[in-house]
C-alpha atoms as a PDB file:
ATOM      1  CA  UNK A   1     -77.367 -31.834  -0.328  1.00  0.00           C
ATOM      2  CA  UNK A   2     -74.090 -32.978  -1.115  1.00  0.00           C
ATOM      3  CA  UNK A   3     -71.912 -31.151  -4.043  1.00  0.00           C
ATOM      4  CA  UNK A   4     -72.041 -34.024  -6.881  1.00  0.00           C
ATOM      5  CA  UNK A   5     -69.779 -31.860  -9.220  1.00  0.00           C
ATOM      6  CA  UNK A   6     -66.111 -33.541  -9.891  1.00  0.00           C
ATOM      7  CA  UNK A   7     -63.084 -32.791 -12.059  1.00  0.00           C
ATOM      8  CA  UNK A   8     -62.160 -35.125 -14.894  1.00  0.00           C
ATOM      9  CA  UNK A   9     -58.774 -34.861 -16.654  1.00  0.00           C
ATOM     10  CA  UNK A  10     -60.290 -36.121 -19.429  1.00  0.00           C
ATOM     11  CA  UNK A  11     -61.727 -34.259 -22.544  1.00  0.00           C
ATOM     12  CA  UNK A  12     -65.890 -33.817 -22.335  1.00  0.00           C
ATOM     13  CA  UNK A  13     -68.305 -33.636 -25.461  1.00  0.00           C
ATOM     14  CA  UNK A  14     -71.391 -34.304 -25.458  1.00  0.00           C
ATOM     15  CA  UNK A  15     -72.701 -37.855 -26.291  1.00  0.00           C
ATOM     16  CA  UNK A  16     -69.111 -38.862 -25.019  1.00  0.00           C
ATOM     17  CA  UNK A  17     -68.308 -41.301 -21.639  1.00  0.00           C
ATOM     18  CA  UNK A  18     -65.779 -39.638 -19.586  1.00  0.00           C
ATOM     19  CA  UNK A  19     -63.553 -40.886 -16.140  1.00  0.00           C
ATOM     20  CA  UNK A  20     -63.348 -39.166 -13.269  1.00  0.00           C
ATOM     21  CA  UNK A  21     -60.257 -38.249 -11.774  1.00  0.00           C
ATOM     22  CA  UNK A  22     -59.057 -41.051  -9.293  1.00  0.00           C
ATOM     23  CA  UNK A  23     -59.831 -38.520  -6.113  1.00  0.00           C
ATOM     24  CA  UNK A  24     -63.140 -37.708  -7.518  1.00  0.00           C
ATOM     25  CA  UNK A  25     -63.996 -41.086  -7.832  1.00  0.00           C
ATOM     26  CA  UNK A  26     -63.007 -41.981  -4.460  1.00  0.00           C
ATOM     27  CA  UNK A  27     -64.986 -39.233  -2.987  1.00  0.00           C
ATOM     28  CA  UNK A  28     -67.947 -40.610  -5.032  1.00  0.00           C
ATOM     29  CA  UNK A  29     -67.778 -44.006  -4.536  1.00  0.00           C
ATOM     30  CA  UNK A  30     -66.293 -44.083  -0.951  1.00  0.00           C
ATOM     31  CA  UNK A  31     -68.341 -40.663   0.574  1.00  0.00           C
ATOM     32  CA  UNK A  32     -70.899 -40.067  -1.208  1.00  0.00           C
ATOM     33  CA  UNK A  33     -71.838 -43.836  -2.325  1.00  0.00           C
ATOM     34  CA  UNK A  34     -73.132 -42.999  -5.566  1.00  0.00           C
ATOM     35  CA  UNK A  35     -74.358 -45.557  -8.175  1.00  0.00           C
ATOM     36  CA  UNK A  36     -74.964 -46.063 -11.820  1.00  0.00           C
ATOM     37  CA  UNK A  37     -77.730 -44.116 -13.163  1.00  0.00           C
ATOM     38  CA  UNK A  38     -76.934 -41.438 -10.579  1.00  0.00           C
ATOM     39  CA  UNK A  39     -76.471 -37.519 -12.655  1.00  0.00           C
ATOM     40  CA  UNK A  40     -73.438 -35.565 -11.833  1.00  0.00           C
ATOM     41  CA  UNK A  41     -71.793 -32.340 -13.313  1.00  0.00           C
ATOM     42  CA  UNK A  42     -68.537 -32.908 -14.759  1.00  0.00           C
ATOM     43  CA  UNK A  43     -65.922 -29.962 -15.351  1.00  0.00           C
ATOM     44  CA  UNK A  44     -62.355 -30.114 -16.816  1.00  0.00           C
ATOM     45  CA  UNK A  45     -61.094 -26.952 -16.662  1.00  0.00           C
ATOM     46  CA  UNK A  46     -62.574 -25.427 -20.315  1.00  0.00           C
ATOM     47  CA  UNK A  47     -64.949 -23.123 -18.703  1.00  0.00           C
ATOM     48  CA  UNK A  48     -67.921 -25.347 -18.936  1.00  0.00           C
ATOM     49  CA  UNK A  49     -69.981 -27.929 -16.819  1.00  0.00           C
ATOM     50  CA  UNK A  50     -71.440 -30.841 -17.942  1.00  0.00           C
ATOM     51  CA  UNK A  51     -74.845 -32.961 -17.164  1.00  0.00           C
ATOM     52  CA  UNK A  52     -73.636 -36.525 -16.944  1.00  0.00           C
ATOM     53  CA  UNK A  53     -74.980 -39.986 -15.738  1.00  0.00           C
ATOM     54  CA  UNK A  54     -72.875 -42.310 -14.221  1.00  0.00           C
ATOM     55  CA  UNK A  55     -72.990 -45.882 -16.000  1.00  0.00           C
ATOM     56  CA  UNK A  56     -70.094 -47.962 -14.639  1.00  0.00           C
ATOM     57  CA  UNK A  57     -69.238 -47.351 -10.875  1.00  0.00           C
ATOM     58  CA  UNK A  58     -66.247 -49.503  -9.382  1.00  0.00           C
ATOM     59  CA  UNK A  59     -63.970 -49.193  -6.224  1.00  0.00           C
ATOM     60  CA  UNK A  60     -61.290 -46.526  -8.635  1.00  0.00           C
ATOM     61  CA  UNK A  61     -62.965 -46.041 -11.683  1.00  0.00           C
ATOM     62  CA  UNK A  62     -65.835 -44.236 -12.065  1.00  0.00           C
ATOM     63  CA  UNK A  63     -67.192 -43.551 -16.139  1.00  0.00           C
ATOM     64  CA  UNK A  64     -69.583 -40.864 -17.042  1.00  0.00           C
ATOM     65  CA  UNK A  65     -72.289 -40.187 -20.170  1.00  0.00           C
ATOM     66  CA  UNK A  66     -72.184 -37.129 -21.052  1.00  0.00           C
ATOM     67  CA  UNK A  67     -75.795 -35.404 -22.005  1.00  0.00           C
ATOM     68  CA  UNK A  68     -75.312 -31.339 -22.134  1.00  0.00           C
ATOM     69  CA  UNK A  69     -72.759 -28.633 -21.728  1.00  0.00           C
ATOM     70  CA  UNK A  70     -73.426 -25.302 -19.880  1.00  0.00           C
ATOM     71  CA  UNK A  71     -70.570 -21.939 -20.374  1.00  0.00           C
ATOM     72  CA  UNK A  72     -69.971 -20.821 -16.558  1.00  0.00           C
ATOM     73  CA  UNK A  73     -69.298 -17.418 -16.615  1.00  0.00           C
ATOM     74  CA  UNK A  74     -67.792 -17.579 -12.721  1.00  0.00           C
ATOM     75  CA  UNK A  75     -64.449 -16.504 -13.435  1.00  0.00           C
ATOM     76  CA  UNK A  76     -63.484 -12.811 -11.731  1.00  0.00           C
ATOM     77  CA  UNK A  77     -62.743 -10.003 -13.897  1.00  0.00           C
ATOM     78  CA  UNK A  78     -59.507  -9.300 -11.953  1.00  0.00           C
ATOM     79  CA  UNK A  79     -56.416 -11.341 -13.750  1.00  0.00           C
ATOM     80  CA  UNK A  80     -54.986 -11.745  -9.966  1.00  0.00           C
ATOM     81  CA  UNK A  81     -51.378 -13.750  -9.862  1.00  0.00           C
ATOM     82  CA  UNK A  82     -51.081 -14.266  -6.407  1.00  0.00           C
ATOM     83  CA  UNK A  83     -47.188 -15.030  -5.629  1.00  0.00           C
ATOM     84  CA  UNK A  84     -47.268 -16.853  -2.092  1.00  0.00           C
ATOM     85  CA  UNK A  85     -44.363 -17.222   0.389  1.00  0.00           C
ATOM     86  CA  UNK A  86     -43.890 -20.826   1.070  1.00  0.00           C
ATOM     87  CA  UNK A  87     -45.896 -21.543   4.086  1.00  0.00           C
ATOM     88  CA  UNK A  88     -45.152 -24.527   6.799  1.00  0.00           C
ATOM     89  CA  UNK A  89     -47.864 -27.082   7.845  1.00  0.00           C
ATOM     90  CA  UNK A  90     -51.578 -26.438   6.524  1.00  0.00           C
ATOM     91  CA  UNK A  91     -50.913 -22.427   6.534  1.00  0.00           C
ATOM     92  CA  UNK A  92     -50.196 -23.102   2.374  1.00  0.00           C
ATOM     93  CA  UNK A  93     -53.271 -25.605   1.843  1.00  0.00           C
ATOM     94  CA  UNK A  94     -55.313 -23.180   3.411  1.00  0.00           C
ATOM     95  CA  UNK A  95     -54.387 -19.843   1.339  1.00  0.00           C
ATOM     96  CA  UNK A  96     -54.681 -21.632  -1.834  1.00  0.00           C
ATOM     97  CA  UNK A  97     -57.862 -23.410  -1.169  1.00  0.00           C
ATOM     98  CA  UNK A  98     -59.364 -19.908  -0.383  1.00  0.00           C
ATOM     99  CA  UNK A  99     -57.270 -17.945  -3.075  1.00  0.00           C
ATOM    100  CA  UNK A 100     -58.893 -19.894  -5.486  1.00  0.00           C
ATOM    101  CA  UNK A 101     -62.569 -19.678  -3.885  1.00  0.00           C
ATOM    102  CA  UNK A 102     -61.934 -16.025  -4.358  1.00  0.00           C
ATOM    103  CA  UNK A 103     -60.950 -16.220  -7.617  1.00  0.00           C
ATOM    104  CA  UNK A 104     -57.430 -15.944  -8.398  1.00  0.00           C
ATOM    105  CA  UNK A 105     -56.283 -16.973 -11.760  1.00  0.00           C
ATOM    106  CA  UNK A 106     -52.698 -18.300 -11.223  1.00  0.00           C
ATOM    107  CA  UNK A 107     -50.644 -19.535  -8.083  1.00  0.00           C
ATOM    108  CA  UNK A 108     -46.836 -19.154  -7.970  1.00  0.00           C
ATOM    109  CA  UNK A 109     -45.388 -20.547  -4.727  1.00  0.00           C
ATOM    110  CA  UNK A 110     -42.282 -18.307  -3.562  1.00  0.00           C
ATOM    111  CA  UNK A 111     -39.344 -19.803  -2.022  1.00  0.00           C
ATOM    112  CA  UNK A 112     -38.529 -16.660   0.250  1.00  0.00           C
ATOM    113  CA  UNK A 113     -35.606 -16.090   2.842  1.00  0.00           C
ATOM    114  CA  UNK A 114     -37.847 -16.125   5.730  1.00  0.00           C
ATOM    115  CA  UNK A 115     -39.578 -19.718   4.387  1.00  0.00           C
ATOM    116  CA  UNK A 116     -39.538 -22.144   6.998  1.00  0.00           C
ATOM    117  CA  UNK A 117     -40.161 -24.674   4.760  1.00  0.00           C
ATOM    118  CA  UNK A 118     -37.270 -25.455   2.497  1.00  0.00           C
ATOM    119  CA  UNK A 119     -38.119 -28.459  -0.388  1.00  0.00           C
ATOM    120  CA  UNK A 120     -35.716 -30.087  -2.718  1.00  0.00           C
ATOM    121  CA  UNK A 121     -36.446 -30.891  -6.255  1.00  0.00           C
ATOM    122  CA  UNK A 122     -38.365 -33.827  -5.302  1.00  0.00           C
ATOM    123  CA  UNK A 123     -40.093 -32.615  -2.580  1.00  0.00           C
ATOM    124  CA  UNK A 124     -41.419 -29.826  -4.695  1.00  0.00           C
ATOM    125  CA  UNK A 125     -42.496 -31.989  -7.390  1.00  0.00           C
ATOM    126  CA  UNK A 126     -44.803 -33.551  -4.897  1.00  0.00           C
ATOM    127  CA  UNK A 127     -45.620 -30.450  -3.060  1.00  0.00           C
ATOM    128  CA  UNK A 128     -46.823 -28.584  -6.224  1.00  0.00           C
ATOM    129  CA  UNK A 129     -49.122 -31.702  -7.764  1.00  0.00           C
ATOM    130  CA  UNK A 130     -50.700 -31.580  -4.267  1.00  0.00           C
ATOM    131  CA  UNK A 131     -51.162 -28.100  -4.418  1.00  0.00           C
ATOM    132  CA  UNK A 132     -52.640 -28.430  -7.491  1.00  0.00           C
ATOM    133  CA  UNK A 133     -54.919 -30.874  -6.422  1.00  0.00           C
ATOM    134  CA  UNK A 134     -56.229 -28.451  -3.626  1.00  0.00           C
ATOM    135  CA  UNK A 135     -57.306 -26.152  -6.568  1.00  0.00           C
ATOM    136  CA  UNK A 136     -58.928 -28.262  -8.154  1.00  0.00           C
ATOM    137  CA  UNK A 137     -60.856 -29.784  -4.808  1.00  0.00           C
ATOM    138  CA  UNK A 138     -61.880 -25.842  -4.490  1.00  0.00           C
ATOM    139  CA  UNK A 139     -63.115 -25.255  -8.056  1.00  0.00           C
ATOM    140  CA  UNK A 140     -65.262 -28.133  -7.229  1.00  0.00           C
ATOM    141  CA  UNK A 141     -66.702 -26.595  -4.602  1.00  0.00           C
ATOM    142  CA  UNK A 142     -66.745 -23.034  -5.952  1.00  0.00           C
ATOM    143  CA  UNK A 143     -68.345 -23.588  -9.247  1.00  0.00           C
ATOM    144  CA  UNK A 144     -65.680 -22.312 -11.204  1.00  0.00           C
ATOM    145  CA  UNK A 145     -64.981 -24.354 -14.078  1.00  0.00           C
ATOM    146  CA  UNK A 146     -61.263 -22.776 -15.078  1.00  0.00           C
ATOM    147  CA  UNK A 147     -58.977 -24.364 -12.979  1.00  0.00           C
ATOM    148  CA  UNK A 148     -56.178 -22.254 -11.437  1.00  0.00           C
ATOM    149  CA  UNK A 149     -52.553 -23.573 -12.360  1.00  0.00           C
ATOM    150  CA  UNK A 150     -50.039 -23.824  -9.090  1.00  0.00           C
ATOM    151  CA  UNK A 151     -46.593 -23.749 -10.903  1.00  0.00           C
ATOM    152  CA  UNK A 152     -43.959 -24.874  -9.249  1.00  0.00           C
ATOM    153  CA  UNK A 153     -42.097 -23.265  -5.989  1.00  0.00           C
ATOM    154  CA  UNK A 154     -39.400 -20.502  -7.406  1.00  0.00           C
ATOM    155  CA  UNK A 155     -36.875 -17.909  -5.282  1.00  0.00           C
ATOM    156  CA  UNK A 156     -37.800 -14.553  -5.906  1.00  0.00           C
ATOM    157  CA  UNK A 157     -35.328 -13.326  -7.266  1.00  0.00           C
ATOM    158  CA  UNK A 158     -34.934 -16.010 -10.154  1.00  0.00           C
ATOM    159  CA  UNK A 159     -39.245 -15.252 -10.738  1.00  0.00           C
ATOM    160  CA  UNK A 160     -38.419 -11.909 -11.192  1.00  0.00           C
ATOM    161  CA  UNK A 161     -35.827 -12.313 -13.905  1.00  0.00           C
ATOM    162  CA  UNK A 162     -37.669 -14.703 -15.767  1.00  0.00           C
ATOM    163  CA  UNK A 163     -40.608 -12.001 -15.491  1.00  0.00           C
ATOM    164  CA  UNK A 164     -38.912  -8.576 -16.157  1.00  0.00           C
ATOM    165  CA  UNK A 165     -41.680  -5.117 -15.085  1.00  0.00           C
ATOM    166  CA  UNK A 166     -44.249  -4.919 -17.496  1.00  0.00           C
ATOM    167  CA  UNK A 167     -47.577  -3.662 -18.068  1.00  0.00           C
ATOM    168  CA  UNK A 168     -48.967  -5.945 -15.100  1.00  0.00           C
ATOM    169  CA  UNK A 169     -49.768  -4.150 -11.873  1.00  0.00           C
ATOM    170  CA  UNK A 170     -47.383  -5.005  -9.183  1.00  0.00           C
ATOM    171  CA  UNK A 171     -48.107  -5.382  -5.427  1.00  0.00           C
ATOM    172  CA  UNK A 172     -46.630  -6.045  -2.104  1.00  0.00           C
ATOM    173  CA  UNK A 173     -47.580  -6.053   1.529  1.00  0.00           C
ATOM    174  CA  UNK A 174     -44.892  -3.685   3.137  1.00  0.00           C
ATOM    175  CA  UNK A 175     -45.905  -1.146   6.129  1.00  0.00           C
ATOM    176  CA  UNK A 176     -42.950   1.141   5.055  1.00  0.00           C
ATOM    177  CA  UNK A 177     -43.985   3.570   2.577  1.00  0.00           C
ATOM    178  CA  UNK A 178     -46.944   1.949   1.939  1.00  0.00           C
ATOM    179  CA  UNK A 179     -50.785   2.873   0.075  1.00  0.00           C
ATOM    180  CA  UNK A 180     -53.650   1.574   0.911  1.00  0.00           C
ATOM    181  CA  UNK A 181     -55.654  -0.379  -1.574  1.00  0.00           C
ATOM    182  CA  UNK A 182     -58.544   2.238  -2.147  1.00  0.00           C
ATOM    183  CA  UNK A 183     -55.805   4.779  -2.792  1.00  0.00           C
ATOM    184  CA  UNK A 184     -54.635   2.904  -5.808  1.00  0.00           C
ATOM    185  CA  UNK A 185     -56.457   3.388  -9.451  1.00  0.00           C
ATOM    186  CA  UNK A 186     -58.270   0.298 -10.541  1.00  0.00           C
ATOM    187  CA  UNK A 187     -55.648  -1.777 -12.672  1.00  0.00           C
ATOM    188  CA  UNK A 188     -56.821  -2.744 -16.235  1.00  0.00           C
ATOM    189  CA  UNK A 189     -53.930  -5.519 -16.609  1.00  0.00           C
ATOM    190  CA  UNK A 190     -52.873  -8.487 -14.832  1.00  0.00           C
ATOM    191  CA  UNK A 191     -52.499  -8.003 -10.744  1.00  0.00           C
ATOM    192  CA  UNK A 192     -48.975  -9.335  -9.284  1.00  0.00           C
ATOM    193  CA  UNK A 193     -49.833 -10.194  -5.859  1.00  0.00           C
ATOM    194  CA  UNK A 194     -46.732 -10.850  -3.497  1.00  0.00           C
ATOM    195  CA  UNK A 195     -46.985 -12.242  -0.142  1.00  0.00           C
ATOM    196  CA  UNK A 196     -44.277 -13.278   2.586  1.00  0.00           C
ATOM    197  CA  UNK A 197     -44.241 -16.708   4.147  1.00  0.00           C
ATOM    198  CA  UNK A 198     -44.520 -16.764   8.193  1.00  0.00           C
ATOM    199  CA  UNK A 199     -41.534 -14.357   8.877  1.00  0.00           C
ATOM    200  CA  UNK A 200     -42.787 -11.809   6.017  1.00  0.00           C
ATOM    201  CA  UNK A 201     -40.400 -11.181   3.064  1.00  0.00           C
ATOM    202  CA  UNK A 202     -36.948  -9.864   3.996  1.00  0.00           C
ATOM    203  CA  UNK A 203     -35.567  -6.283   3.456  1.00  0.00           C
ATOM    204  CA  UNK A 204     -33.246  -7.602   0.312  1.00  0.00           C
ATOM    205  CA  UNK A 205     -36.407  -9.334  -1.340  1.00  0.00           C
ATOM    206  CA  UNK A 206     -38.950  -5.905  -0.592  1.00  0.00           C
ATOM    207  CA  UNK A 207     -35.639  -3.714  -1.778  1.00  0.00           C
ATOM    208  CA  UNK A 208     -35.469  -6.315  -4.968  1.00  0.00           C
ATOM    209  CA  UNK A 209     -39.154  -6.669  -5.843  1.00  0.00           C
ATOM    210  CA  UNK A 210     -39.473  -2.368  -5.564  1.00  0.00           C
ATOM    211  CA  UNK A 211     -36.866  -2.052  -8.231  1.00  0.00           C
ATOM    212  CA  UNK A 212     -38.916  -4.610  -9.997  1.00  0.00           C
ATOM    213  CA  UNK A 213     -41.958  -2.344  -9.996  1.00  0.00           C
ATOM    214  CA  UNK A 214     -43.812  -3.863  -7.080  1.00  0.00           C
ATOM    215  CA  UNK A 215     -45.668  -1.000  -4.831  1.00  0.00           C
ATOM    216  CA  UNK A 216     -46.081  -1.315  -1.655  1.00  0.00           C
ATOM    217  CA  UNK A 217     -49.372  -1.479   0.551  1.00  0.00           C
ATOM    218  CA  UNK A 218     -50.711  -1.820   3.720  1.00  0.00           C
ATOM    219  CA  UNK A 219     -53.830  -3.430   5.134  1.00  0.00           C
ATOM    220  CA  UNK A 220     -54.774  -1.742   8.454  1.00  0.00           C
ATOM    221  CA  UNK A 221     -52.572  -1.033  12.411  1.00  0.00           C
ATOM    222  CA  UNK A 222     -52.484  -5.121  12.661  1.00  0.00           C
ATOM    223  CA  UNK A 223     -49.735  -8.041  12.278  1.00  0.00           C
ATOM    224  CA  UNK A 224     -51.678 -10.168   9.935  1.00  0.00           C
ATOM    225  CA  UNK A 225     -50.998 -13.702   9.160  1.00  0.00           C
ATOM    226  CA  UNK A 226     -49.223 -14.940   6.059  1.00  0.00           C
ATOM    227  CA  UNK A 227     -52.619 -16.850   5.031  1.00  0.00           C
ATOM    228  CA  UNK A 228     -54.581 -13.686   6.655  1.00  0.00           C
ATOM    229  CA  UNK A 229     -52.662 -11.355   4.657  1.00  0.00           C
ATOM    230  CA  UNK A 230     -53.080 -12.945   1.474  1.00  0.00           C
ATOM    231  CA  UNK A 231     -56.828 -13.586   1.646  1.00  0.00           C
ATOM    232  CA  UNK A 232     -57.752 -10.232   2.807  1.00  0.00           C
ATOM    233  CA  UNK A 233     -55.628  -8.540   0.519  1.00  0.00           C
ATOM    234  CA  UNK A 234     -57.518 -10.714  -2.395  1.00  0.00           C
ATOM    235  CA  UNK A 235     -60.862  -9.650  -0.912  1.00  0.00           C
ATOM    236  CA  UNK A 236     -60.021  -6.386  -0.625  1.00  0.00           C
ATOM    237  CA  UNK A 237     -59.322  -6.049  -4.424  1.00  0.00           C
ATOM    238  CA  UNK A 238     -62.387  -7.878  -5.059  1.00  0.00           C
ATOM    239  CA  UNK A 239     -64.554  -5.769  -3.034  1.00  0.00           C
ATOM    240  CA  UNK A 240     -62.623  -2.578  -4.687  1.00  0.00           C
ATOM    241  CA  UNK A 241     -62.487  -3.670  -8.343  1.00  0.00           C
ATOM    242  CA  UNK A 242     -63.840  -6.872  -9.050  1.00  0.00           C
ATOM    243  CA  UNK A 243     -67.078  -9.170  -8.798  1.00  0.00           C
ATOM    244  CA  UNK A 244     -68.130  -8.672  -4.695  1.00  0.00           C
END
């Protein structure tokens, strides 16, 4: 049965009409030919769903009644920032589609030496709305009803002055002098995940981010993927600490 829970940007009470977003309403008009009178669950990022029936269903715009609201408690208990290495083709759509299924709580897209991908303002702006719209896609399909933010692409070095070491725990994937993840104590604030794009992250950004208070770890003998890196290293944590 197909998933017939969509995001609206709009704010949901009960008794209230609400719109879909445009792409929801596409994919429910245009995939999954729905119709007025059909129910649907509604979420807008406030940690709830909500039991709707649609009553006005056109080509764009799709309007909603809203009936109840249900508190989702599907939100990990690990604060996880995952900070990703810009990644080229659909290596970064993938890791933060699955970042997100896992259950990270923020995205912040590195702009790292070894990037292949290099974006100027504008391509950024674009870049980051549709990465934000991959989150959102995900939650849909998830069931989480807190949608991730995916701020926009950053160099490292400018990330870590704007966020000088505090109490968060810090992390990085580097062989050299590295733990493994079971080695580590359970961390009780937020996690600072950081992962290299395709060429990993360069000596000067590992030496930089280690003064910063990042410690290093490894996951296993292998070479591992950017996008294989950062969504094994999110499952390990979960397995270790959090909700698997």
């Amino acid at each position: 049965m197909a998933n017939l829970r969509f995001y609206s940007n709009s704010p949901l009470a009960i008794n209230a009409t609400a719109l879909l977003s445009e792409s929801a309403a596409t994919h429910a008009t245009k995939a999954l030919r729905l119709s007025e009178g059909d129910n649907v669950v509604l979420f807008n990022g406030d940690g709830f769903d909500y039991t709707c029936t649609l009553i006005s269903v056109k080509k764009n715009a799709v309007t909603a009644q809203v009936h109840s609201a249900q508190k989702i408690d599907s939100e990990s208990p690990l604060n996880i920032t995952l900070l990703q290495g810009v990644s080229s083709g659909d290596r970064m759509d993938f890791t933060i589609q699955k970042a997100v299924e896992l259950g990270v709580k923020q995205i912040q897209p590195i702009n790292s030496q070894r990037s292949v991908v290099k974006l100027n303002a504008e391509r950024a702006e674009k870049r980051t709305e549709h990465w934000q719209n991959i989150a959102i896609s995900a939650c849909e399909q998830s069931g989480r009803a807190v949608v991730p933010k995916v701020l926009a692409p950053i160099a490292l070095d400018k990330w870590l002055s704007q966020n000088p070491q505090g109490e968060s725990a810090r992390i990085l994937l580097n062989p050299i002098g590295a733990k493994r993840l079971a080695e580590i104590s359970k961390p009780e604030t937020e996690i600072q995940l950081l992962i290299g794009a395709e060429g990993g992250l360069s000596p000067a950004e590992i030496t930089l981010a280690v003064s910063q208070g990042f410690q290093s770890i490894v996951l296993g003998p292998r070479i591992l993927r950017t996008e294989t890196a950062a969504l094994t290293a999110i499952s390990v944590m979960q397995g270790l600490w959090g909700d698997f």
